[in-house]
PDB file of N, CA and C in Angstrom:
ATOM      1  N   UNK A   1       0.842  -1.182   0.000  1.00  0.00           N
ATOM      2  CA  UNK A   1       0.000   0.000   0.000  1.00  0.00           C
ATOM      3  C   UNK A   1       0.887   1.246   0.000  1.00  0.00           C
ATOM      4  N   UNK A   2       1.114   2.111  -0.729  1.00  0.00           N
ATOM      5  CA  UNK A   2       1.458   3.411  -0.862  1.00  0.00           C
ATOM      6  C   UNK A   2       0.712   4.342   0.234  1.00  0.00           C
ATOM      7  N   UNK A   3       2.007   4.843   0.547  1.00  0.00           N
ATOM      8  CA  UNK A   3       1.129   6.191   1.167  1.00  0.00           C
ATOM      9  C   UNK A   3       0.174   7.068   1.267  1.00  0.00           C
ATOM     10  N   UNK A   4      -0.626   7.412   1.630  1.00  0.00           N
ATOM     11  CA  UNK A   4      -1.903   8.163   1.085  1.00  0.00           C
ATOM     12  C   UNK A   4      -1.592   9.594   1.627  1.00  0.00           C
ATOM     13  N   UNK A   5      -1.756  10.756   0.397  1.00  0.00           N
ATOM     14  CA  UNK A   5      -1.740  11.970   1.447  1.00  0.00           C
ATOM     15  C   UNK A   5      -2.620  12.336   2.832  1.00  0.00           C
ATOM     16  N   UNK A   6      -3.542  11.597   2.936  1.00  0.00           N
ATOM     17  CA  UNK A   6      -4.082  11.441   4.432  1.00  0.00           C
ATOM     18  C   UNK A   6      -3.395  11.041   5.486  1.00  0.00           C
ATOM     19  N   UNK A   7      -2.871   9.656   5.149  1.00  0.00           N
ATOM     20  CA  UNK A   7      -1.537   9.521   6.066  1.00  0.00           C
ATOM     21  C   UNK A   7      -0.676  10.187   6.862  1.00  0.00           C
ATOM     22  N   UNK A   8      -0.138  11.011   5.416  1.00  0.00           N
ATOM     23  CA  UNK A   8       0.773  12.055   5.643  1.00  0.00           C
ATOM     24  C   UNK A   8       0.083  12.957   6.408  1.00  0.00           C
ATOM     25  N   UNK A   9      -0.800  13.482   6.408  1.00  0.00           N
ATOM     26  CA  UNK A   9      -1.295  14.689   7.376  1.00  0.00           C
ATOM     27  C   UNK A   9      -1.502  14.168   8.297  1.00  0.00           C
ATOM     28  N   UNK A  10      -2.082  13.072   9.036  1.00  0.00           N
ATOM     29  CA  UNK A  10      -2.040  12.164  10.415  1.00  0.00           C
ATOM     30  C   UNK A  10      -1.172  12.590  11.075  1.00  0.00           C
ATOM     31  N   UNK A  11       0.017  11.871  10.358  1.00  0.00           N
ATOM     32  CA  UNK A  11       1.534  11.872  10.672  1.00  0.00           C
ATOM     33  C   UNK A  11       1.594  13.027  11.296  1.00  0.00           C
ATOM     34  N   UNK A  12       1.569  14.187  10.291  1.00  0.00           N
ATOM     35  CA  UNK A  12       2.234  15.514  10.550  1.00  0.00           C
ATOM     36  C   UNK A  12       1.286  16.292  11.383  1.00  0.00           C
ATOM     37  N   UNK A  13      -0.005  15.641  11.818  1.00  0.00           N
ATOM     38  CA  UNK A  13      -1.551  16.362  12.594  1.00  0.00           C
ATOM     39  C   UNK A  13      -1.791  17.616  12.090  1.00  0.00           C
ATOM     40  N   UNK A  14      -2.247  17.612  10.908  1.00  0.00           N
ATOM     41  CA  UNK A  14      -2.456  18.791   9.756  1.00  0.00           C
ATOM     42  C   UNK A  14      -3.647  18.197   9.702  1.00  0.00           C
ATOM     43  N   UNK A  15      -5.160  18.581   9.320  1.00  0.00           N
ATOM     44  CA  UNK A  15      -6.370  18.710   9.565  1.00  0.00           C
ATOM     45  C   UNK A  15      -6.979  20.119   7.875  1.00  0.00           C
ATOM     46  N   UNK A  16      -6.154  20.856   8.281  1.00  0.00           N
ATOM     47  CA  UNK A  16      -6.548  21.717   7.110  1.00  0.00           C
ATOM     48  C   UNK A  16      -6.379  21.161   5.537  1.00  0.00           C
ATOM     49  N   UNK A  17      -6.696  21.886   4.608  1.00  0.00           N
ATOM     50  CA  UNK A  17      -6.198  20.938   2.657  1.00  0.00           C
ATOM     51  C   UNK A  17      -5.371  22.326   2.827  1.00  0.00           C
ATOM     52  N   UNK A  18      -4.791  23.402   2.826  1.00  0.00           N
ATOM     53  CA  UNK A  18      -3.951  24.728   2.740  1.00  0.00           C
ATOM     54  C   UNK A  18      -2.761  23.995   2.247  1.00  0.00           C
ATOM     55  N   UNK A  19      -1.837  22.934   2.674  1.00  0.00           N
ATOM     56  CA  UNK A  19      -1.155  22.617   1.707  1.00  0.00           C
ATOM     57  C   UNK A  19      -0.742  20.960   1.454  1.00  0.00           C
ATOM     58  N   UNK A  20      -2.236  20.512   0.983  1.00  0.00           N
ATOM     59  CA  UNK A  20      -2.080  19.683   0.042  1.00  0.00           C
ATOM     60  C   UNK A  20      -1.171  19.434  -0.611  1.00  0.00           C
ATOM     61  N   UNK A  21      -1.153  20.619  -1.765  1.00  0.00           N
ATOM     62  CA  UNK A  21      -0.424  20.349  -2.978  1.00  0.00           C
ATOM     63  C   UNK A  21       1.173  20.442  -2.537  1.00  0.00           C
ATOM     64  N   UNK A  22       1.539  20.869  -1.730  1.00  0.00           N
ATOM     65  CA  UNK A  22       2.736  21.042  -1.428  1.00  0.00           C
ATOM     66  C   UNK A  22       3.467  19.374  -0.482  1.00  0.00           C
ATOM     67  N   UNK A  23       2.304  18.830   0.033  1.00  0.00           N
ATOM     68  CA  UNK A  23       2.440  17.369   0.756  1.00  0.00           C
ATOM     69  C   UNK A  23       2.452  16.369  -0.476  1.00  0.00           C
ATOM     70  N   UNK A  24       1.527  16.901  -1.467  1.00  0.00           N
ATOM     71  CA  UNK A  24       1.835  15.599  -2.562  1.00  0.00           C
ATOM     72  C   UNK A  24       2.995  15.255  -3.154  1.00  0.00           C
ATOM     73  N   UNK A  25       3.509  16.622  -3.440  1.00  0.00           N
ATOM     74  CA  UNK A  25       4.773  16.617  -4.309  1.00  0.00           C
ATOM     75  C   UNK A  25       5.551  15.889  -3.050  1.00  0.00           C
ATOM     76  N   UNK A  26       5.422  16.519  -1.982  1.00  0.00           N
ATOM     77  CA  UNK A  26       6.674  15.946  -1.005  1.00  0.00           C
ATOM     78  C   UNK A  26       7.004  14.430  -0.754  1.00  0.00           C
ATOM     79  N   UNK A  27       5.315  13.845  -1.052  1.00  0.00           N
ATOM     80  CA  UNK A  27       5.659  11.899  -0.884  1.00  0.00           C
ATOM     81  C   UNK A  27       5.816  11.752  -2.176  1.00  0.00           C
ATOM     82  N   UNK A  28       5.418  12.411  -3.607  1.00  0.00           N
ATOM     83  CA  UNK A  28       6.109  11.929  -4.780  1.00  0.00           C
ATOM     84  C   UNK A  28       7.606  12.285  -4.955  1.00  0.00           C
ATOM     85  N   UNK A  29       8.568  12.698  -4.254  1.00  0.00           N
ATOM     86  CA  UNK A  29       9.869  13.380  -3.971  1.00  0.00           C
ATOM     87  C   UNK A  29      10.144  12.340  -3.242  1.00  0.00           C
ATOM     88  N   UNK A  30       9.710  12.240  -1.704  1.00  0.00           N
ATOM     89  CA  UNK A  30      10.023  11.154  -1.674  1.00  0.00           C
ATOM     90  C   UNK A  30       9.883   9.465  -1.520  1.00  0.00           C
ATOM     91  N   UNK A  31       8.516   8.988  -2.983  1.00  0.00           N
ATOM     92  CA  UNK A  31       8.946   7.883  -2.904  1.00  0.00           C
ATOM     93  C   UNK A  31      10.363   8.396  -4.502  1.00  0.00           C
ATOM     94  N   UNK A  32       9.899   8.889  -4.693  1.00  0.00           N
ATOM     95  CA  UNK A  32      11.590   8.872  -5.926  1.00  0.00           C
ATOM     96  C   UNK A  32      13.035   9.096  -5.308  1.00  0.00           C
ATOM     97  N   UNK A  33      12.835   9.637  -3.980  1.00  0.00           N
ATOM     98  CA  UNK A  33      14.331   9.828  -3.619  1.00  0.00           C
ATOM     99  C   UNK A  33      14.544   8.111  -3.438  1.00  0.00           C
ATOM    100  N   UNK A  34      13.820   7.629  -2.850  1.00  0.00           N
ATOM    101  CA  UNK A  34      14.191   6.163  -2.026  1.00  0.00           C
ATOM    102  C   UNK A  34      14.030   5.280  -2.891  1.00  0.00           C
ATOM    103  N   UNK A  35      13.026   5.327  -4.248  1.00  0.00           N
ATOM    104  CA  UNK A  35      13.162   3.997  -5.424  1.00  0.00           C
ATOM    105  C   UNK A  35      14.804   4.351  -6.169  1.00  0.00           C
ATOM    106  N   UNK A  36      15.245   5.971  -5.798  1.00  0.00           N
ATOM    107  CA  UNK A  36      16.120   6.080  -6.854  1.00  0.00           C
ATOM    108  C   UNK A  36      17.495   5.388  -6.094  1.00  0.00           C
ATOM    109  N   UNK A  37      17.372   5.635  -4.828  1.00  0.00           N
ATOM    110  CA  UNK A  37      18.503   5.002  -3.823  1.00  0.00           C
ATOM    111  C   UNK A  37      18.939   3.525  -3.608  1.00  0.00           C
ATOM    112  N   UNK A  38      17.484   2.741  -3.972  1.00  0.00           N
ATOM    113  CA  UNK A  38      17.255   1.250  -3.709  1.00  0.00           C
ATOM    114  C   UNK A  38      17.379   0.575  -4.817  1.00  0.00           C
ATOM    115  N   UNK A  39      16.519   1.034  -6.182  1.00  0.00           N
ATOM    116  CA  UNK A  39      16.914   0.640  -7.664  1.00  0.00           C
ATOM    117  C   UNK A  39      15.202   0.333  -7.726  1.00  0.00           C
ATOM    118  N   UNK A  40      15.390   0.535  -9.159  1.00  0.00           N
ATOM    119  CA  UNK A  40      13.804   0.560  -9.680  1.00  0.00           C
ATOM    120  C   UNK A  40      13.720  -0.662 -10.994  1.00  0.00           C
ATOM    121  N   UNK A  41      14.779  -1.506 -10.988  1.00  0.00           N
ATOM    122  CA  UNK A  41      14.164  -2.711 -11.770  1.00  0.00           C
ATOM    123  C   UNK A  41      14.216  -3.786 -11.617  1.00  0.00           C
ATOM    124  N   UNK A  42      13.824  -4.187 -10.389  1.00  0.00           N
ATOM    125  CA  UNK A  42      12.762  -4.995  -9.809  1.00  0.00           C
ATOM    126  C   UNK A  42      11.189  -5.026  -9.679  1.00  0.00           C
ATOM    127  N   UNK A  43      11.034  -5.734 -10.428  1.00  0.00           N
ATOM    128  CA  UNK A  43       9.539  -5.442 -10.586  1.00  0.00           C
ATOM    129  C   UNK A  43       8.577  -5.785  -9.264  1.00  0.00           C
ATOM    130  N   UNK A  44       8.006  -4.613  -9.091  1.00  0.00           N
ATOM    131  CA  UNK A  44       6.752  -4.862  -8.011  1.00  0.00           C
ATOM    132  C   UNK A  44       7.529  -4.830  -6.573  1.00  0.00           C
ATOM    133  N   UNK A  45       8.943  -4.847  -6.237  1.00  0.00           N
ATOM    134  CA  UNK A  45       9.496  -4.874  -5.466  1.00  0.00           C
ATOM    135  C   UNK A  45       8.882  -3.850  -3.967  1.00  0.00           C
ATOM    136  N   UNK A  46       8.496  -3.164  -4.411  1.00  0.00           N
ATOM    137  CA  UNK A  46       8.075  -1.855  -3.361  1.00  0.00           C
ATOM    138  C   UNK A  46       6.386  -2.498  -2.763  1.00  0.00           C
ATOM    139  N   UNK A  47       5.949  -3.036  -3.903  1.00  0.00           N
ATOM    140  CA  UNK A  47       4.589  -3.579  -2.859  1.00  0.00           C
ATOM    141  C   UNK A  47       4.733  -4.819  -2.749  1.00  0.00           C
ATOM    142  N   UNK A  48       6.029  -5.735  -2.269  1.00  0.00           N
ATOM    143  CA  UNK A  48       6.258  -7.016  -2.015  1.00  0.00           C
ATOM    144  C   UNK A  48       5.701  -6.805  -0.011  1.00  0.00           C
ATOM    145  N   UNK A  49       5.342  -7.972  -0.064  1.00  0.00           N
ATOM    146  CA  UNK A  49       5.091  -8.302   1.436  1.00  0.00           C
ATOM    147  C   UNK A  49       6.211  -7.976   2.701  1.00  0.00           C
ATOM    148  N   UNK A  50       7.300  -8.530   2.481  1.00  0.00           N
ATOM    149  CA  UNK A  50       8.276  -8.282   2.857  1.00  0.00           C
ATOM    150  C   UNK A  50       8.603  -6.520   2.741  1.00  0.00           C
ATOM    151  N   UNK A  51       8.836  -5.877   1.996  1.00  0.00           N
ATOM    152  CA  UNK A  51       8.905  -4.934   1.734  1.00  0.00           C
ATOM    153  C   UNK A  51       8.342  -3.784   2.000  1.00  0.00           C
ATOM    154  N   UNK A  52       6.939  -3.798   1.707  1.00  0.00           N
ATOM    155  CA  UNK A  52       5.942  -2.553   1.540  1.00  0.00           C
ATOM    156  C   UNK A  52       6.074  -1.913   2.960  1.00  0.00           C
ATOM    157  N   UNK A  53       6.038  -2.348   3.575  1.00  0.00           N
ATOM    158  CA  UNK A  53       5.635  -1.565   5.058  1.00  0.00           C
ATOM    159  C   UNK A  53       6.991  -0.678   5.428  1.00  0.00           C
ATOM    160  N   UNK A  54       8.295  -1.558   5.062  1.00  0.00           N
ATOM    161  CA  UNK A  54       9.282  -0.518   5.482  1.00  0.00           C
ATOM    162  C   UNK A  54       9.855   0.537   4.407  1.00  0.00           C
ATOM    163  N   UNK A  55       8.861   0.151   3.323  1.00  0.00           N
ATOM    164  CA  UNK A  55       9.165   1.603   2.208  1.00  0.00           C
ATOM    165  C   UNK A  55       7.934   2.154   2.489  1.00  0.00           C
ATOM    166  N   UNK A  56       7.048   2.362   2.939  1.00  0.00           N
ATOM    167  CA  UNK A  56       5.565   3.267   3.676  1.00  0.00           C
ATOM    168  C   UNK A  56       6.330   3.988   4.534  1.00  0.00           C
ATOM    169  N   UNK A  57       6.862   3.246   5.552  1.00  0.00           N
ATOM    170  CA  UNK A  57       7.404   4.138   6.835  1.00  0.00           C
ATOM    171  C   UNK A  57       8.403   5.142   6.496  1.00  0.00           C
ATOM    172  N   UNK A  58       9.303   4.768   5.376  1.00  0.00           N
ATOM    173  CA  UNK A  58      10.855   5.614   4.861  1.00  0.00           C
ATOM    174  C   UNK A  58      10.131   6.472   3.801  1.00  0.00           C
ATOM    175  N   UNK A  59       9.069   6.719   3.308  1.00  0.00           N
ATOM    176  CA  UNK A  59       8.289   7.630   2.207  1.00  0.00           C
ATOM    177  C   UNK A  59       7.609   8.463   3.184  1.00  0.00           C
ATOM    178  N   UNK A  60       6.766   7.952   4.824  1.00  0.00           N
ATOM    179  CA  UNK A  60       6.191   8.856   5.121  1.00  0.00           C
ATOM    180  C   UNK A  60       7.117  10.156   6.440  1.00  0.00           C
ATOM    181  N   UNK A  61       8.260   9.318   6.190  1.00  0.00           N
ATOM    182  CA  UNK A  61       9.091   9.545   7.348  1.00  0.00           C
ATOM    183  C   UNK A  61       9.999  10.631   6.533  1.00  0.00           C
ATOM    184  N   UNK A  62      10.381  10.464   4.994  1.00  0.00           N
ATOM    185  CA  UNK A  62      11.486  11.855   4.943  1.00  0.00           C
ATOM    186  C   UNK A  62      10.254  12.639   4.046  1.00  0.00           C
ATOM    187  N   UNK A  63       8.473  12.281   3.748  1.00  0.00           N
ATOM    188  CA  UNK A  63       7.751  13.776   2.824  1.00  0.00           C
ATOM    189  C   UNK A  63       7.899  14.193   4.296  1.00  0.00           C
ATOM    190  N   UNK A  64       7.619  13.698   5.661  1.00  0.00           N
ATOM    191  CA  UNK A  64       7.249  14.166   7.139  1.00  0.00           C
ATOM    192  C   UNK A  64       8.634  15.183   6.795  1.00  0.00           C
ATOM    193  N   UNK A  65      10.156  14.955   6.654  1.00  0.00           N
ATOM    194  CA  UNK A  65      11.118  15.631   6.896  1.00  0.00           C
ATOM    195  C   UNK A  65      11.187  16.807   5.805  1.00  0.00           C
ATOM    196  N   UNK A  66      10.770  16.383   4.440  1.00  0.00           N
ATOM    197  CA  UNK A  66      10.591  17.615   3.996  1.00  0.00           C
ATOM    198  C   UNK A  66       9.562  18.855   4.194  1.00  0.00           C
ATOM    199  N   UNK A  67       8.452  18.439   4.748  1.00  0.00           N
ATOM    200  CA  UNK A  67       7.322  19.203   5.421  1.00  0.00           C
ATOM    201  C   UNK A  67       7.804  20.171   6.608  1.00  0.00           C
ATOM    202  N   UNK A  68       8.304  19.305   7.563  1.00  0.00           N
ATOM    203  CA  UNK A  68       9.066  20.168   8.522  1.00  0.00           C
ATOM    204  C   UNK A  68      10.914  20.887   8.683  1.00  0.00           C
ATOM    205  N   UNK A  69      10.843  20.734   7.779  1.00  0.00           N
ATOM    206  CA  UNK A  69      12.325  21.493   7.273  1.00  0.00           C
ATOM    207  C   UNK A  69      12.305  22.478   6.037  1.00  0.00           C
ATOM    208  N   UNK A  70      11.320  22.760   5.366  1.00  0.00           N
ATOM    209  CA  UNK A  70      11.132  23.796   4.587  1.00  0.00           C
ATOM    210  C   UNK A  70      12.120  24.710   4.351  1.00  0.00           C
ATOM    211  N   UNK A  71      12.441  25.106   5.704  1.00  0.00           N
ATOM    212  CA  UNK A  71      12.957  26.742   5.134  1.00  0.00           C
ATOM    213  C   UNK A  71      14.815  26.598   4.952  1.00  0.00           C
ATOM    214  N   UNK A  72      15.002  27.120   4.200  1.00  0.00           N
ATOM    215  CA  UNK A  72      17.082  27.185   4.276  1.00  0.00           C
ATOM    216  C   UNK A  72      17.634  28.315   4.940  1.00  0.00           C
ATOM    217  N   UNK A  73      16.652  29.036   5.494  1.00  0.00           N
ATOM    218  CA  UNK A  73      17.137  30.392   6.339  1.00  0.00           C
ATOM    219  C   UNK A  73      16.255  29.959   7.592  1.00  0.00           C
ATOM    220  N   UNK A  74      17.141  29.745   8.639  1.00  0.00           N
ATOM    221  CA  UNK A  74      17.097  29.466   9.551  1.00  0.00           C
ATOM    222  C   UNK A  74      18.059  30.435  10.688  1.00  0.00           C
ATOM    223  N   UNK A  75      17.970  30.135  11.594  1.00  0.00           N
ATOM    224  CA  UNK A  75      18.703  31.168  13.111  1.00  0.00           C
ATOM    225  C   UNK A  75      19.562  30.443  13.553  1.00  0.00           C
ATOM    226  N   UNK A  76      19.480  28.917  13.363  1.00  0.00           N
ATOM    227  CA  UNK A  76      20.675  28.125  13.914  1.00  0.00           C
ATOM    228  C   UNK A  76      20.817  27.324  13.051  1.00  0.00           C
ATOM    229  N   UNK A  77      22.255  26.915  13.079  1.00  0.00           N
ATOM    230  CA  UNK A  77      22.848  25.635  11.702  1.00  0.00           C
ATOM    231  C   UNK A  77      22.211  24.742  12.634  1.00  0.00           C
ATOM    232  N   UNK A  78      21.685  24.087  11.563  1.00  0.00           N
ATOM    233  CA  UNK A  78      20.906  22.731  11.417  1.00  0.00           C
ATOM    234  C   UNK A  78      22.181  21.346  10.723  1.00  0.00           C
ATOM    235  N   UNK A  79      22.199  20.362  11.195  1.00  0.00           N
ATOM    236  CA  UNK A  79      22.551  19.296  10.214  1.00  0.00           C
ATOM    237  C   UNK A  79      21.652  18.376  10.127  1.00  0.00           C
ATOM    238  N   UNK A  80      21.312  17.782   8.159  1.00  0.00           N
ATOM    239  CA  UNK A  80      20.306  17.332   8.005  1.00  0.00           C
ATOM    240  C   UNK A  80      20.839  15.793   8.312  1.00  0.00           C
ATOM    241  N   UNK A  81      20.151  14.920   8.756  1.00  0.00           N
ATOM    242  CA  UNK A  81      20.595  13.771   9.346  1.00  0.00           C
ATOM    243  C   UNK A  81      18.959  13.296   9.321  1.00  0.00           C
ATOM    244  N   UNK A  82      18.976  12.386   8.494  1.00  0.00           N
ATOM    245  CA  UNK A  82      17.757  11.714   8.612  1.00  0.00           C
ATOM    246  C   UNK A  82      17.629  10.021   8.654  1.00  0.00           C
ATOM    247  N   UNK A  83      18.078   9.846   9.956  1.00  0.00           N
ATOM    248  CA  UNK A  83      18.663   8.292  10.293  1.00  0.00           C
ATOM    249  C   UNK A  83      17.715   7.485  10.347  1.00  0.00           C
ATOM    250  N   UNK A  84      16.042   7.488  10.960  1.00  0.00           N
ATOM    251  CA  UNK A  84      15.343   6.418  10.082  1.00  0.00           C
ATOM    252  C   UNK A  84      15.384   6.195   8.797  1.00  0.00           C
ATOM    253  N   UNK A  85      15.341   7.255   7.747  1.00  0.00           N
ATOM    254  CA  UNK A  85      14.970   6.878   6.475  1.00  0.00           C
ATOM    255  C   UNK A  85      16.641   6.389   6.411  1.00  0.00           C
ATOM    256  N   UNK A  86      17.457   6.994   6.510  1.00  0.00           N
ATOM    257  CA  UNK A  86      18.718   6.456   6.010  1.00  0.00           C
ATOM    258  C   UNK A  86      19.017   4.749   6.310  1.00  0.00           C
ATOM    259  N   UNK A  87      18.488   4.140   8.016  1.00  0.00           N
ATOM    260  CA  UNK A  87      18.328   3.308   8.117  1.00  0.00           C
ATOM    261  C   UNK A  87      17.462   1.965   7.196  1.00  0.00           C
ATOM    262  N   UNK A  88      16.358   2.656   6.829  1.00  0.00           N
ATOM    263  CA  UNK A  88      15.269   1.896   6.294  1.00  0.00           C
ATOM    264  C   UNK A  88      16.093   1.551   5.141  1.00  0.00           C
ATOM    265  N   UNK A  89      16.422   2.434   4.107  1.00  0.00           N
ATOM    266  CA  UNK A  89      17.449   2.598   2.709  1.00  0.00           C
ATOM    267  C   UNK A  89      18.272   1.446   2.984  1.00  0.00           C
ATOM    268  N   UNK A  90      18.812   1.774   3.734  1.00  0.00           N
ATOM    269  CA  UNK A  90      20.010   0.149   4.182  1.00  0.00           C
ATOM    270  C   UNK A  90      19.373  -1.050   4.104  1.00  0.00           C
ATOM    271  N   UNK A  91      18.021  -1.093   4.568  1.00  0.00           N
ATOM    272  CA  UNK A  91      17.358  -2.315   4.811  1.00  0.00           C
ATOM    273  C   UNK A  91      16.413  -3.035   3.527  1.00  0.00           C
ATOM    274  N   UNK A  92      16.053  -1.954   2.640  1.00  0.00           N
ATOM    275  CA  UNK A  92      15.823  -1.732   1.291  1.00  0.00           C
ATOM    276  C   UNK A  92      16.742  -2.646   0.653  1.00  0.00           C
ATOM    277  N   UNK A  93      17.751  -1.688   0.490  1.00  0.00           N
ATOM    278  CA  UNK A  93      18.688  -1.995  -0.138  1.00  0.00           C
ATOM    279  C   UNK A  93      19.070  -3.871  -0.096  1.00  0.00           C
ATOM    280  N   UNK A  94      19.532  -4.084   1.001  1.00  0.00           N
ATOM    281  CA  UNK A  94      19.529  -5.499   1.240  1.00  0.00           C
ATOM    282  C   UNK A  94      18.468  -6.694   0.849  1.00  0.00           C
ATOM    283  N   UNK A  95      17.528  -5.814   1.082  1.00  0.00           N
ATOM    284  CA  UNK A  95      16.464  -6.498   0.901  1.00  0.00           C
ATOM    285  C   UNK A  95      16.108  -6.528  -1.090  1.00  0.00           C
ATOM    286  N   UNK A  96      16.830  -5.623  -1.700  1.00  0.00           N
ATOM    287  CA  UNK A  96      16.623  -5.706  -2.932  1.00  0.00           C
ATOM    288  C   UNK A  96      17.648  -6.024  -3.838  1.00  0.00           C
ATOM    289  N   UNK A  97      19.094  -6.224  -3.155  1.00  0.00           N
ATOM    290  CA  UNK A  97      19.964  -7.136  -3.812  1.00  0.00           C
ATOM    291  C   UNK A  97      19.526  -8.719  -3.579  1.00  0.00           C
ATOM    292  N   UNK A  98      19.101  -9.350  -2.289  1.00  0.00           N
ATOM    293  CA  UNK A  98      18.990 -10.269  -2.605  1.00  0.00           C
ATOM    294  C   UNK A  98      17.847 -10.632  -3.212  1.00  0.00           C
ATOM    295  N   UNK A  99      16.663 -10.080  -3.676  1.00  0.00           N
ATOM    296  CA  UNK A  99      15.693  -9.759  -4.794  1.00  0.00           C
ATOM    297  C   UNK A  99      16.035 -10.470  -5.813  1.00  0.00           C
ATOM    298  N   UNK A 100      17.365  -9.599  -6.436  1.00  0.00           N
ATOM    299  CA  UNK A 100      18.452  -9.348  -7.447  1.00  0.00           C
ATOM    300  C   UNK A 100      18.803 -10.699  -7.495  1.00  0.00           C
ATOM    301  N   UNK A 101      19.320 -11.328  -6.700  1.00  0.00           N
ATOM    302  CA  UNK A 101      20.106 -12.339  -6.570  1.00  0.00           C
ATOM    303  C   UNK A 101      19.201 -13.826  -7.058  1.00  0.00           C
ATOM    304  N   UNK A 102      18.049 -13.729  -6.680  1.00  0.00           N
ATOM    305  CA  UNK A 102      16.938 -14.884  -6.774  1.00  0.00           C
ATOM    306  C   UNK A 102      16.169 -14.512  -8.366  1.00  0.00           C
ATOM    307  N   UNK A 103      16.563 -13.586  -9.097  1.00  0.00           N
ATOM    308  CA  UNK A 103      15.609 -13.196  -9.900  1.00  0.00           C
ATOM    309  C   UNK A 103      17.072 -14.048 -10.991  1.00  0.00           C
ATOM    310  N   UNK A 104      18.216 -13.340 -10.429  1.00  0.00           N
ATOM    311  CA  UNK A 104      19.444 -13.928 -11.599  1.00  0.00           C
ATOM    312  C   UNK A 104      19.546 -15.280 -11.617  1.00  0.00           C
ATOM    313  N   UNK A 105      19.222 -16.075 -10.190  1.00  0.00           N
ATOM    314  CA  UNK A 105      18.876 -17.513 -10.357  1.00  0.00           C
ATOM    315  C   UNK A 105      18.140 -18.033 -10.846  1.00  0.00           C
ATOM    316  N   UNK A 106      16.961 -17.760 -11.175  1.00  0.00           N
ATOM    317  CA  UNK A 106      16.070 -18.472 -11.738  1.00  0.00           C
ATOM    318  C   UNK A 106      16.239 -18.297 -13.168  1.00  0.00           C
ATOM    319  N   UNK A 107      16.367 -16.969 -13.659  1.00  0.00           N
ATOM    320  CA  UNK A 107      17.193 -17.008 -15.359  1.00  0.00           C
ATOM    321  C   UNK A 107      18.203 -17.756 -15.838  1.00  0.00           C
ATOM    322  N   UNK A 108      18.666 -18.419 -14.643  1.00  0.00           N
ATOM    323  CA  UNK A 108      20.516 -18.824 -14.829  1.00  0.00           C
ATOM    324  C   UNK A 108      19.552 -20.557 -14.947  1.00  0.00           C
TER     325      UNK A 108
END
């Protein structure tokens, strides 16, 4: 199951539509940051059983980080560090080489 922009406002306890359009782009940003990080040719890989739930959580967890980090003028240096999603990516990742690995076996 993909994220739903409802979700996302849960998440973030936003109640108003004022910025919708600005939350959509943010989970289409980032499910592309994280298919582009993990690899995108595996087919269906993202709504595999195994899978889906910890790419839901890493899609609703960095549109959540782009929602609340908006601005680049800020009063204090910030460092961006976003260690669930970076975590999840790792777990992705693993989880989609050996994907990789069972898909080259069965061709072989």
């Amino acid at each position: 199951m993909a994220v739903t922009l409802e979700q996302l406002k849960n998440s973030l306890r936003i109640d108003g539509s004022a910025d919708d359009g600005m939350l959509s782009g943010y989970l289409t940003a980032a499910q592309s940051y994280i298919q582009n990080a993990v690899g995108t040719d595996v087919a269906d890989f993202y709504t595999a059983a195994d899978v889906a739930s910890l790419y839901d959580v890493a899609v609703l967890a960095l549109a959540s980080s782009y929602y609340n980090v908006r601005s680049s003028l800020v009063s204090t240096t910030t460092i961006s560090v976003n260690l669930p999603v970076d975590s999840i990516i790792g777990q992705l990742r693993g989880l989609y080489a050996k994907r990789e690995e069972e898909l080259d076996g069965e061709s072989n």
